[in-house]
N, C-alpha and C. Protein backbone atom coordinates (compact mmCIF):
# COMPACT_ATOMS: atom_id res chain seq x y z
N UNK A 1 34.47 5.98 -26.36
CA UNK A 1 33.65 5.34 -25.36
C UNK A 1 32.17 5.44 -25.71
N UNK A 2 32.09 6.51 -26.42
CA UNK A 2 30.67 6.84 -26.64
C UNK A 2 29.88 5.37 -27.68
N UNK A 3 30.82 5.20 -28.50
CA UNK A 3 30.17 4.22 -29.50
C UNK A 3 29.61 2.97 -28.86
N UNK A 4 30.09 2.84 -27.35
CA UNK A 4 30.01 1.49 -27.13
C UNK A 4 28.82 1.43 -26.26
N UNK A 5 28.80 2.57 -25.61
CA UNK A 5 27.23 2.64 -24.79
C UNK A 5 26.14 2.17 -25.42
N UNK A 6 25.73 3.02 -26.52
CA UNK A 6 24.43 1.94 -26.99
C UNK A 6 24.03 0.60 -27.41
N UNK A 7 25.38 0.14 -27.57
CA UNK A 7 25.09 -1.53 -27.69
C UNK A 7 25.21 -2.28 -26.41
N UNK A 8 25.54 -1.85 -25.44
CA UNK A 8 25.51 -2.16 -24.34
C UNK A 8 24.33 -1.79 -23.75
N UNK A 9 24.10 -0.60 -23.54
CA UNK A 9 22.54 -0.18 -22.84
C UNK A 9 21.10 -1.29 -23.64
N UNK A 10 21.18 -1.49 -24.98
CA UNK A 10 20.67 -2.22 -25.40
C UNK A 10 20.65 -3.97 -25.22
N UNK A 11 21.74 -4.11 -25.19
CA UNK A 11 22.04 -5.83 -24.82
C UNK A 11 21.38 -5.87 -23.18
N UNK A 12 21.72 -4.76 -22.43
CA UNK A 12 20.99 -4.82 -20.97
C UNK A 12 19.94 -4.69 -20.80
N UNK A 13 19.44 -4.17 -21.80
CA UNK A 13 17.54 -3.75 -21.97
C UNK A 13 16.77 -4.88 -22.38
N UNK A 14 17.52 -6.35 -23.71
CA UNK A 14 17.18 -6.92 -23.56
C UNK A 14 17.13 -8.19 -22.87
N UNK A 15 18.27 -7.80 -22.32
CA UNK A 15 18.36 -9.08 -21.06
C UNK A 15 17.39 -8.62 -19.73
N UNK A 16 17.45 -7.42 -19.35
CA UNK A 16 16.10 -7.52 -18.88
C UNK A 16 14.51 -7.88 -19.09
N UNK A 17 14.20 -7.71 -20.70
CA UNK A 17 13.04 -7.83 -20.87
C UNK A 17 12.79 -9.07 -21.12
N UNK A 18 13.87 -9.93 -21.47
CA UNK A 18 13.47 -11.31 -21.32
C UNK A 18 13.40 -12.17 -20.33
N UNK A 19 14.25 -11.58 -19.22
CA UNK A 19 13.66 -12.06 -17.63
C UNK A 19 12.99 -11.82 -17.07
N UNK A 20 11.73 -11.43 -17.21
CA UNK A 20 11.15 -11.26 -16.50
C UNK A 20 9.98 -12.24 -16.24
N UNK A 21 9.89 -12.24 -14.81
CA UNK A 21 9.12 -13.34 -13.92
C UNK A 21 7.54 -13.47 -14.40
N UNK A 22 7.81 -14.28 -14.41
CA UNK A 22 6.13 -14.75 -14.94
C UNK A 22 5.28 -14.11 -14.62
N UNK A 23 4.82 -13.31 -13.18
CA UNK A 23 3.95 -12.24 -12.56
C UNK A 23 3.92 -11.19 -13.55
N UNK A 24 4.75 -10.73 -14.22
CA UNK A 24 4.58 -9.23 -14.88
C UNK A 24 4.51 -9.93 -16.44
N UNK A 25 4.63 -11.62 -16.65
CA UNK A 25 3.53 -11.83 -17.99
C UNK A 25 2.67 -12.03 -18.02
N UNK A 26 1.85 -12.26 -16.64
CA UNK A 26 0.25 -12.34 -16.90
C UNK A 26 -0.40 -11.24 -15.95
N UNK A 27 -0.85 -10.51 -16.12
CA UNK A 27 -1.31 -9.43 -15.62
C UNK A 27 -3.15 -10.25 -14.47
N UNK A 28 -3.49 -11.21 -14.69
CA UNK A 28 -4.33 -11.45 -14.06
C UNK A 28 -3.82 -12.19 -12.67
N UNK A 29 -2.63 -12.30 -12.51
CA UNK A 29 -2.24 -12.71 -11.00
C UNK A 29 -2.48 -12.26 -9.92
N UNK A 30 -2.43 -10.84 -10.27
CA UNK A 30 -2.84 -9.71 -9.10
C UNK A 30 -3.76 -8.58 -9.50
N UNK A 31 -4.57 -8.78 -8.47
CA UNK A 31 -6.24 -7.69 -8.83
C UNK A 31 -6.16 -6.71 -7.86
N UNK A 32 -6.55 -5.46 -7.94
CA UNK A 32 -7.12 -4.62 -6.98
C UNK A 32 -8.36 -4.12 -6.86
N UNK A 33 -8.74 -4.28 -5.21
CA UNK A 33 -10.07 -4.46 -5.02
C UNK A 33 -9.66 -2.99 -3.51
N UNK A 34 -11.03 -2.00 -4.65
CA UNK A 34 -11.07 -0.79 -3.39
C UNK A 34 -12.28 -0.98 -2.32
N UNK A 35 -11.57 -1.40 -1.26
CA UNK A 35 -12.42 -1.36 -0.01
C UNK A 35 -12.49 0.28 0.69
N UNK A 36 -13.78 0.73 0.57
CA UNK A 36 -14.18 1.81 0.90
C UNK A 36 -13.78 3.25 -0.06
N UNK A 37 -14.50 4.21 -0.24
CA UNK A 37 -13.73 5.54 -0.54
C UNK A 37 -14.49 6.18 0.02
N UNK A 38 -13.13 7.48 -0.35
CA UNK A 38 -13.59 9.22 0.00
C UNK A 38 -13.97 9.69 -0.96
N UNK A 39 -15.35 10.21 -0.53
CA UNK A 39 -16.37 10.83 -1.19
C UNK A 39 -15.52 12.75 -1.40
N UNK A 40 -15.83 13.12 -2.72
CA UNK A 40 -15.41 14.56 -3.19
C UNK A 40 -16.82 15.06 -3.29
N UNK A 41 -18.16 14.60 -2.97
CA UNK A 41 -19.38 15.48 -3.25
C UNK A 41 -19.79 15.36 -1.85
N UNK A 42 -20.60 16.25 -1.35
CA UNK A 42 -19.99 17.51 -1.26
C UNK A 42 -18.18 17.45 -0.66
N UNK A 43 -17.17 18.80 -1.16
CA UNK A 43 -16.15 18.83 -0.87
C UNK A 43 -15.41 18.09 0.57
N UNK A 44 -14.71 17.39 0.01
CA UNK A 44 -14.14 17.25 1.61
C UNK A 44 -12.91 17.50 1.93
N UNK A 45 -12.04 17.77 2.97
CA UNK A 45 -10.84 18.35 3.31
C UNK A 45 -10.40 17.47 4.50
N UNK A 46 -9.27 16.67 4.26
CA UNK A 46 -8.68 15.59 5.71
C UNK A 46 -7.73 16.18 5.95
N UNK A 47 -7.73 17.36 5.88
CA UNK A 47 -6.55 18.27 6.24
C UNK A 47 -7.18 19.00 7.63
N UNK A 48 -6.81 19.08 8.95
CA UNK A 48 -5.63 18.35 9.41
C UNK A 48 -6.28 16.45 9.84
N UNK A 49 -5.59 15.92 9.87
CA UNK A 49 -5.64 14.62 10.26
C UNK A 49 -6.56 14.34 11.08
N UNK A 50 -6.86 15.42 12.19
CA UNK A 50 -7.97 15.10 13.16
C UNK A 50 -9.63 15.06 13.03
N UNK A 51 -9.65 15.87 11.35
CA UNK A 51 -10.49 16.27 10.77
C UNK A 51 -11.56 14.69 11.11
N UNK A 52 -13.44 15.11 11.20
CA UNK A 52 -14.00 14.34 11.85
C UNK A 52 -14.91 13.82 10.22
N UNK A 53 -13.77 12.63 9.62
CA UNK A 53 -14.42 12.12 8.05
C UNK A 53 -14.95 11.43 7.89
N UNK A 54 -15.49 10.41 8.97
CA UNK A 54 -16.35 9.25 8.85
C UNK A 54 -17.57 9.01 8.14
N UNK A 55 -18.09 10.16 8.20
CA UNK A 55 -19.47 9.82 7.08
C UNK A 55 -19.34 10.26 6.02
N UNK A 56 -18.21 10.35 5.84
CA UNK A 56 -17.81 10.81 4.18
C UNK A 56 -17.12 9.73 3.20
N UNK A 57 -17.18 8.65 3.72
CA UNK A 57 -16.93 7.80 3.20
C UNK A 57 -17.75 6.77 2.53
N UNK A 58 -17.76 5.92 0.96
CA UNK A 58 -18.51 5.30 0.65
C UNK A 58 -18.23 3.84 1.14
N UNK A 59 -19.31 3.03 1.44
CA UNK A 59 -18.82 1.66 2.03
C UNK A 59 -18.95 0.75 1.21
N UNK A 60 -17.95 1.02 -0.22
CA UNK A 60 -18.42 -0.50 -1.41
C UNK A 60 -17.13 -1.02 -1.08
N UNK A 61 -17.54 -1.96 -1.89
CA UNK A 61 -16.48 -2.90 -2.55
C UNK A 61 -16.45 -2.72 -4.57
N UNK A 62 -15.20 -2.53 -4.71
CA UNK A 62 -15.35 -2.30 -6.22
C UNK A 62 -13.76 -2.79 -6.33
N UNK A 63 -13.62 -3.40 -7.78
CA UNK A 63 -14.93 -3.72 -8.27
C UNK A 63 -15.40 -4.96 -7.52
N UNK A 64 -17.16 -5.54 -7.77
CA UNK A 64 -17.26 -6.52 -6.65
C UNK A 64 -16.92 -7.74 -7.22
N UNK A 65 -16.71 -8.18 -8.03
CA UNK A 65 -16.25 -9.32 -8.65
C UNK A 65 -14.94 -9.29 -9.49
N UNK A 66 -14.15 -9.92 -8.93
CA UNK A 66 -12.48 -10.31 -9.50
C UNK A 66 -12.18 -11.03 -9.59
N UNK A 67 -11.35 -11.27 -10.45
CA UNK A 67 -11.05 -12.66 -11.16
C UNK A 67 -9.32 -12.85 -11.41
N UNK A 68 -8.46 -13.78 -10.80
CA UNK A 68 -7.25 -14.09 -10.61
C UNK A 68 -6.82 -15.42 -10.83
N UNK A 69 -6.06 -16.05 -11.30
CA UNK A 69 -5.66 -17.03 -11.14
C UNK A 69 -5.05 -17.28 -9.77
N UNK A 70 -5.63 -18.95 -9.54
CA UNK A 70 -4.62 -19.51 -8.21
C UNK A 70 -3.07 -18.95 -8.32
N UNK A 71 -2.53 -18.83 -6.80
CA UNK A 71 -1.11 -18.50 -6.40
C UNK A 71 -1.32 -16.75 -6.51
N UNK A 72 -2.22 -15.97 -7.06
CA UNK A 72 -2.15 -14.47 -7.00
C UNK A 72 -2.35 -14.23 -6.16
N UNK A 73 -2.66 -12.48 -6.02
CA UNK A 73 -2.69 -12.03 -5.20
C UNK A 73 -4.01 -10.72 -5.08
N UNK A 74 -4.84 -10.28 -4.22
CA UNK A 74 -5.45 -9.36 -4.63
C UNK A 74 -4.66 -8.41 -3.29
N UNK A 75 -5.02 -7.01 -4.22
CA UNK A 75 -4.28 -5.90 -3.29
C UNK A 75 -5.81 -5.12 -2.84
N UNK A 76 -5.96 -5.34 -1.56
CA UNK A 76 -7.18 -4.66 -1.06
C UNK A 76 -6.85 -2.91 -0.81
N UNK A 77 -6.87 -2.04 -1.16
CA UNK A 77 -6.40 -0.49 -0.45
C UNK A 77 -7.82 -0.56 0.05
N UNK A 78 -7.47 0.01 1.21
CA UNK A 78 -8.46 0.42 1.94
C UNK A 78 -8.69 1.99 2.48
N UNK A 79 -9.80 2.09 2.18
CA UNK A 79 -9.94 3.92 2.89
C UNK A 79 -10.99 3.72 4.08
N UNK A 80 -10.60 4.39 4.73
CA UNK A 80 -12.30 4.11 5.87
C UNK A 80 -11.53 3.23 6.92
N UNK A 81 -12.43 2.84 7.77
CA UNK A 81 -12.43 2.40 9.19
C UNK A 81 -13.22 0.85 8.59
N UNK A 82 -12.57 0.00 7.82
CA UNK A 82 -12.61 -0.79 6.85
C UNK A 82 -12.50 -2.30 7.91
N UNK A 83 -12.61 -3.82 8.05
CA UNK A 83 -11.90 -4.84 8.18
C UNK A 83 -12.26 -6.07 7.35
N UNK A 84 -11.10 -6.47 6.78
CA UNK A 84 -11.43 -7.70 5.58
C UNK A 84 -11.42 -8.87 6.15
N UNK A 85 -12.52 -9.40 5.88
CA UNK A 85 -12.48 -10.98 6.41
C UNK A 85 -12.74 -11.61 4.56
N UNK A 86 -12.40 -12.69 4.50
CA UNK A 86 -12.28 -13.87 3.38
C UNK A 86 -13.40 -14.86 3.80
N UNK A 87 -13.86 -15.75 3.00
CA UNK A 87 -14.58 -16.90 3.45
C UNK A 87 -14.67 -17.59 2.57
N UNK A 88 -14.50 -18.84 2.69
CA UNK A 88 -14.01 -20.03 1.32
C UNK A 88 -14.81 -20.25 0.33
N UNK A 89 -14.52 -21.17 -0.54
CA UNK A 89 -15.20 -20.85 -1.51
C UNK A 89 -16.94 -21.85 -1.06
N UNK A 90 -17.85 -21.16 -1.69
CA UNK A 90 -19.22 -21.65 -1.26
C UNK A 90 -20.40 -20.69 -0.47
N UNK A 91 -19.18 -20.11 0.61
CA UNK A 91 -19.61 -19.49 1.49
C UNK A 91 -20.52 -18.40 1.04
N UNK A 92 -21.93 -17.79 1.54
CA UNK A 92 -22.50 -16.46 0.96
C UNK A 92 -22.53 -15.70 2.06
N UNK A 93 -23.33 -14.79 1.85
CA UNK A 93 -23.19 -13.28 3.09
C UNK A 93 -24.51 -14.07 4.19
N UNK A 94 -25.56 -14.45 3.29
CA UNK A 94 -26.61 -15.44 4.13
C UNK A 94 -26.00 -16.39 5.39
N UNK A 95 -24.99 -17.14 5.01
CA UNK A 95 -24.26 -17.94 5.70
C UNK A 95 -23.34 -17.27 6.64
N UNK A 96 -23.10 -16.13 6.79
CA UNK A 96 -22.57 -15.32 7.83
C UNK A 96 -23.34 -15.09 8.73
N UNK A 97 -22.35 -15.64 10.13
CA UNK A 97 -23.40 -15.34 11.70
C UNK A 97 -22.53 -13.84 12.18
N UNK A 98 -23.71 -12.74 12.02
CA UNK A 98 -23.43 -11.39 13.17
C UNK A 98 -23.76 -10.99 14.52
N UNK A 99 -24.22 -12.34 15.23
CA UNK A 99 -24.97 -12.47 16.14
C UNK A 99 -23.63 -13.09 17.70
N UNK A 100 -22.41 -12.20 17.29
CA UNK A 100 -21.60 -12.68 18.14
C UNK A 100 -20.52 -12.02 17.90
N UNK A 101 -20.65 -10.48 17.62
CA UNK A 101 -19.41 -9.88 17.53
C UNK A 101 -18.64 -9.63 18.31
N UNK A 102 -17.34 -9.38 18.51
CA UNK A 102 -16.32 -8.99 19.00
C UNK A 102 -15.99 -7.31 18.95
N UNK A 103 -15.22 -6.30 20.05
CA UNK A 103 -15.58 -5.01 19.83
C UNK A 103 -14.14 -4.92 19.29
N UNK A 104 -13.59 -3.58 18.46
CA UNK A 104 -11.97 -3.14 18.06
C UNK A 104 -11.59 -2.52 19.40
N UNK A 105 -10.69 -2.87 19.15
CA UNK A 105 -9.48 -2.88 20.83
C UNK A 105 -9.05 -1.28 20.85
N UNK A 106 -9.03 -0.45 19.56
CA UNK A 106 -7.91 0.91 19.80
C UNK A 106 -8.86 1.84 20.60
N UNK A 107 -8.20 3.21 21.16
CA UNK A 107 -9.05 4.19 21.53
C UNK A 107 -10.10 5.02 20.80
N UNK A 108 -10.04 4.82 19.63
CA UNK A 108 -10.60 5.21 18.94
C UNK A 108 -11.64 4.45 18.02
N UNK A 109 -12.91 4.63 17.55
CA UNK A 109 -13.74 5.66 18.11
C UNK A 109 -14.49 4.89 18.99
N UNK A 110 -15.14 6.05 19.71
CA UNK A 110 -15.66 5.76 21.34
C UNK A 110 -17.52 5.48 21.21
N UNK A 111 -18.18 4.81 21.56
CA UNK A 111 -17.44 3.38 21.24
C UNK A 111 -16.89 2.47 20.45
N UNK A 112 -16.69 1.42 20.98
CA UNK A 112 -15.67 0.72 20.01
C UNK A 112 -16.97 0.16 19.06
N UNK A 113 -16.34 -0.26 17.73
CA UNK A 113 -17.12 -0.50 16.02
C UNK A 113 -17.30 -2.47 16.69
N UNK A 114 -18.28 -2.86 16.27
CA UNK A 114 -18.70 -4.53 16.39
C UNK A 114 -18.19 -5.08 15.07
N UNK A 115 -17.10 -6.29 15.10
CA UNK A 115 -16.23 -6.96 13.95
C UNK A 115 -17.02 -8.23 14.12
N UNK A 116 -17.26 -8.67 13.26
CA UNK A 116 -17.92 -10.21 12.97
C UNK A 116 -17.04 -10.88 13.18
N UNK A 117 -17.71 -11.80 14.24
CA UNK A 117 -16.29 -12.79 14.84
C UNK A 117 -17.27 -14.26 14.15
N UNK A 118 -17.47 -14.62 12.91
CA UNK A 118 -17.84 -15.96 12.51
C UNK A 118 -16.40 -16.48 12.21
N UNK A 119 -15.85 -17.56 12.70
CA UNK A 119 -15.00 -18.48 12.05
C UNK A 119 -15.42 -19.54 11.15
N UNK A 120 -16.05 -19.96 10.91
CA UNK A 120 -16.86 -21.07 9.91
C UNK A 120 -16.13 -20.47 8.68
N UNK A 121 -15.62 -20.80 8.24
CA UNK A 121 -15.30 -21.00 6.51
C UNK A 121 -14.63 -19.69 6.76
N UNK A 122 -13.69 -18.90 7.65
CA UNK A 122 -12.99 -17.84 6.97
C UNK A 122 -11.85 -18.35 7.16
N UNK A 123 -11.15 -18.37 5.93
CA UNK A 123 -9.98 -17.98 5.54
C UNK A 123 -8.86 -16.86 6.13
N UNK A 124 -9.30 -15.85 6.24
CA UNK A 124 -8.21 -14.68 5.92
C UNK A 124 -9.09 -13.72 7.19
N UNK A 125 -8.94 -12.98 8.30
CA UNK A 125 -9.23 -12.03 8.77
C UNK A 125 -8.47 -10.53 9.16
N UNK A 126 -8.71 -9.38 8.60
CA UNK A 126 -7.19 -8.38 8.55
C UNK A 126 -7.54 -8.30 9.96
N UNK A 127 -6.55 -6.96 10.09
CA UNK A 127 -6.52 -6.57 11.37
C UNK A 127 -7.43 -5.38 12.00
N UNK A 128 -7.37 -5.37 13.13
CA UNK A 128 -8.41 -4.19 13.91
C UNK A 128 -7.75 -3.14 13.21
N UNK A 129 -8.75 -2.63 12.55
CA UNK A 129 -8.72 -0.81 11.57
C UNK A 129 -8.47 0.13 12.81
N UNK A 130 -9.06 -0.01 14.12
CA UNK A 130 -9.12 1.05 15.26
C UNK A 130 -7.21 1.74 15.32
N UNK A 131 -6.62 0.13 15.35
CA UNK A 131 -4.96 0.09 15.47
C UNK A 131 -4.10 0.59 13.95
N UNK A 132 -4.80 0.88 13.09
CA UNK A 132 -3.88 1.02 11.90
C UNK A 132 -4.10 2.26 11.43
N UNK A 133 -3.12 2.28 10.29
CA UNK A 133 -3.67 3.85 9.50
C UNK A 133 -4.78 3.73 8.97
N UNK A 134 -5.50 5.08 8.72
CA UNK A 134 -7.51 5.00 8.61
C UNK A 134 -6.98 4.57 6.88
N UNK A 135 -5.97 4.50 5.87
CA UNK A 135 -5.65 4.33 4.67
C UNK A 135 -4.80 3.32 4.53
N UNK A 136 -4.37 2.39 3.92
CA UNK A 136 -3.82 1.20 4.46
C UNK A 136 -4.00 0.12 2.75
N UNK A 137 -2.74 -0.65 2.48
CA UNK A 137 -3.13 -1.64 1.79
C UNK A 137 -2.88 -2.98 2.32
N UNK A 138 -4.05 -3.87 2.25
CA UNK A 138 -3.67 -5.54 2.96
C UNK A 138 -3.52 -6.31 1.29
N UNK A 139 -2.25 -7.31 1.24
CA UNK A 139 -2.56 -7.90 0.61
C UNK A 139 -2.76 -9.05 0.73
N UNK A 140 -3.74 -10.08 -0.11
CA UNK A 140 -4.00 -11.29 0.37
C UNK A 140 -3.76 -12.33 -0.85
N UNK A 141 -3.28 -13.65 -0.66
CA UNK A 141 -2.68 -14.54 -1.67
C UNK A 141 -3.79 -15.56 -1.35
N UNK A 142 -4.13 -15.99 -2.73
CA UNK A 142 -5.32 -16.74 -3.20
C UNK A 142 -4.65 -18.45 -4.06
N UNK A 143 -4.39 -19.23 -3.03
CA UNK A 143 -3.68 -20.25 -3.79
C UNK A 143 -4.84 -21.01 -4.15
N UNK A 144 -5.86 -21.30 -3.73
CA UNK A 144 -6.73 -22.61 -4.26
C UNK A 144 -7.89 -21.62 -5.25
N UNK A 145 -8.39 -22.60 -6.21
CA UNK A 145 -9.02 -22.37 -7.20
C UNK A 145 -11.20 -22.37 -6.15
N UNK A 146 -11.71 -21.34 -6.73
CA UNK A 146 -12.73 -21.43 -6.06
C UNK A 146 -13.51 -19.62 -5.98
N UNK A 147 -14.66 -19.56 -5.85
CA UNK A 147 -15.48 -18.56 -5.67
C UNK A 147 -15.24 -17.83 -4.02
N UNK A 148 -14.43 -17.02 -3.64
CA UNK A 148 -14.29 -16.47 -2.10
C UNK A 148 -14.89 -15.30 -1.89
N UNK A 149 -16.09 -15.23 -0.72
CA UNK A 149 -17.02 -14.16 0.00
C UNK A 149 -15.74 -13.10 0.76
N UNK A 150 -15.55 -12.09 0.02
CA UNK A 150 -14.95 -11.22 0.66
C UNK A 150 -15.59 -10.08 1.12
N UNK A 151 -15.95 -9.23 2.95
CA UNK A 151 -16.35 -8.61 3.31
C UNK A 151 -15.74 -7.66 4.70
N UNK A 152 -16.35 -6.72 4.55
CA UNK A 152 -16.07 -5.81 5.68
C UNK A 152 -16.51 -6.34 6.77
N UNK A 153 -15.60 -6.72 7.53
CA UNK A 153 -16.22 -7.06 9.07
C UNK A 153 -16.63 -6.55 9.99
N UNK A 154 -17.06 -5.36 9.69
CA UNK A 154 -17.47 -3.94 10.36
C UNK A 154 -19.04 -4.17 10.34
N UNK A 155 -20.07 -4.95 11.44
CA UNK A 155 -21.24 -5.69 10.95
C UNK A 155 -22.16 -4.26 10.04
N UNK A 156 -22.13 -3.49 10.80
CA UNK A 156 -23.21 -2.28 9.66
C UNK A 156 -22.59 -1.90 8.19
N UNK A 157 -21.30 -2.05 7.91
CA UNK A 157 -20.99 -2.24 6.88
C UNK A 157 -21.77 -3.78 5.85
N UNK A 158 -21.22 -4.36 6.50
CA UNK A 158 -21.74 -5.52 6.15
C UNK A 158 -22.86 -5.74 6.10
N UNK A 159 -23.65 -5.62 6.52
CA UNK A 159 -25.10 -5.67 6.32
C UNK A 159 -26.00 -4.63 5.25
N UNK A 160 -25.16 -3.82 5.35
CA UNK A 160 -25.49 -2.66 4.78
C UNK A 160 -24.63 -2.89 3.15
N UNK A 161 -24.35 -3.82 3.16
CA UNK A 161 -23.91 -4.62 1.45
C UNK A 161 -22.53 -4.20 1.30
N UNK A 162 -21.66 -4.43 2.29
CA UNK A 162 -20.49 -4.22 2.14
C UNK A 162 -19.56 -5.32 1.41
N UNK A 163 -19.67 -5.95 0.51
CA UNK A 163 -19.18 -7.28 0.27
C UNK A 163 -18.75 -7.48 -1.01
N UNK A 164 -18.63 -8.49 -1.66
CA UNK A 164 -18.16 -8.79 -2.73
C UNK A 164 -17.18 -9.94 -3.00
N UNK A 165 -16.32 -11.01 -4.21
CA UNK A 165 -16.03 -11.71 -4.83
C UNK A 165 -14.85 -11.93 -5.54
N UNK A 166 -13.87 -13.07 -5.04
CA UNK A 166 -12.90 -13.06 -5.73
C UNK A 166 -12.85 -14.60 -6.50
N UNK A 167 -12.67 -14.46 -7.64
CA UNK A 167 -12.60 -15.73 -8.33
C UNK A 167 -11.71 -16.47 -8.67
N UNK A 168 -11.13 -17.05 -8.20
CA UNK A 168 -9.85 -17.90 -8.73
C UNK A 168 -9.81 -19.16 -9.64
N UNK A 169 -8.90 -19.04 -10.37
CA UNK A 169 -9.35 -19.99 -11.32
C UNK A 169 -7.61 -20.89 -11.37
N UNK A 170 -8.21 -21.88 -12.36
CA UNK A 170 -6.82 -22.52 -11.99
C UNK A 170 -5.70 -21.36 -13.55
């Protein structure tokens, strides 16, 4: 029995490697883009959960410019008290109205954080951070070809250069 395993484990190894879906032959389909981190200078400890980490967090976007082909996907992880809004292609941070926010609905934190409620050219808005885990990945699918304003809808984030770029190409 033994003799026959390796030509078999092999014939299955390459029948797998030749099926595989077009996504895992081009590696530019799907990008990851880190919305927010936890800062290690000075030390920090989120142990226990209740632990009070909010200003220990950095508010970028990295990297800020990505580049995907149409139909991908970018995987946002998010750390922080984070919310992703999209905005089509054209759109800049100039062209964003903050002059009409909306407050996050959860109990937490008191008071509630101001979310940029512009609809003009957005695309994609995640969900209230107040309601989710403070760590979290959204992913978002990028079918049309074009330059998209991606930002924290958290307005002091945002203003405070929370933003950045996804490029799609055909």
């Amino acid at each position: 029995m033994n003799r026959f395993r390796f030509p078999l484990v092999a014939a299955v190894l390459s029948l797998g490697l030749t099926a595989l879906p077009a996504s895992a032959e081009n590696p530019h389909e799907t990008a990851t883009v880190t919305f927010g981190a936890w800062m290690s200078s000075p030390p920090l400890d989120r142990f226990p959960n209740s632990s009070n980490t909010r200003l220990n967090n950095d508010h970028l976007v990295t990297p800020n410019v990505v580049k995907i082909k149409a139909g991908g996907t970018v995987n946002f992880i998010i750390s922080g008290l984070h919310n992703i809004a999209v905005y089509e292609d054209g759109i800049e941070p100039g062209d964003i109205d903050i002059s009409n926010p909306v407050s996050t609905t959860g109990p937490v934190p008191n008071p509630p954080v101001p979310i940029i409620n512009d609809p003009n050219g957005r695309i994609y808005r995640g969900l209230d951070p107040t309601l989710q885990p403070i760590d979290r990945i959204e992913a978002v699918r990028f079918d049309d070809p074009g330059t998209f304003l991606v930002i924290c809808g958290i307005v002091p984030h945002f203003t405070g250069g929370m933003y950045g770029y996804v490029v799609v190409q055909k």
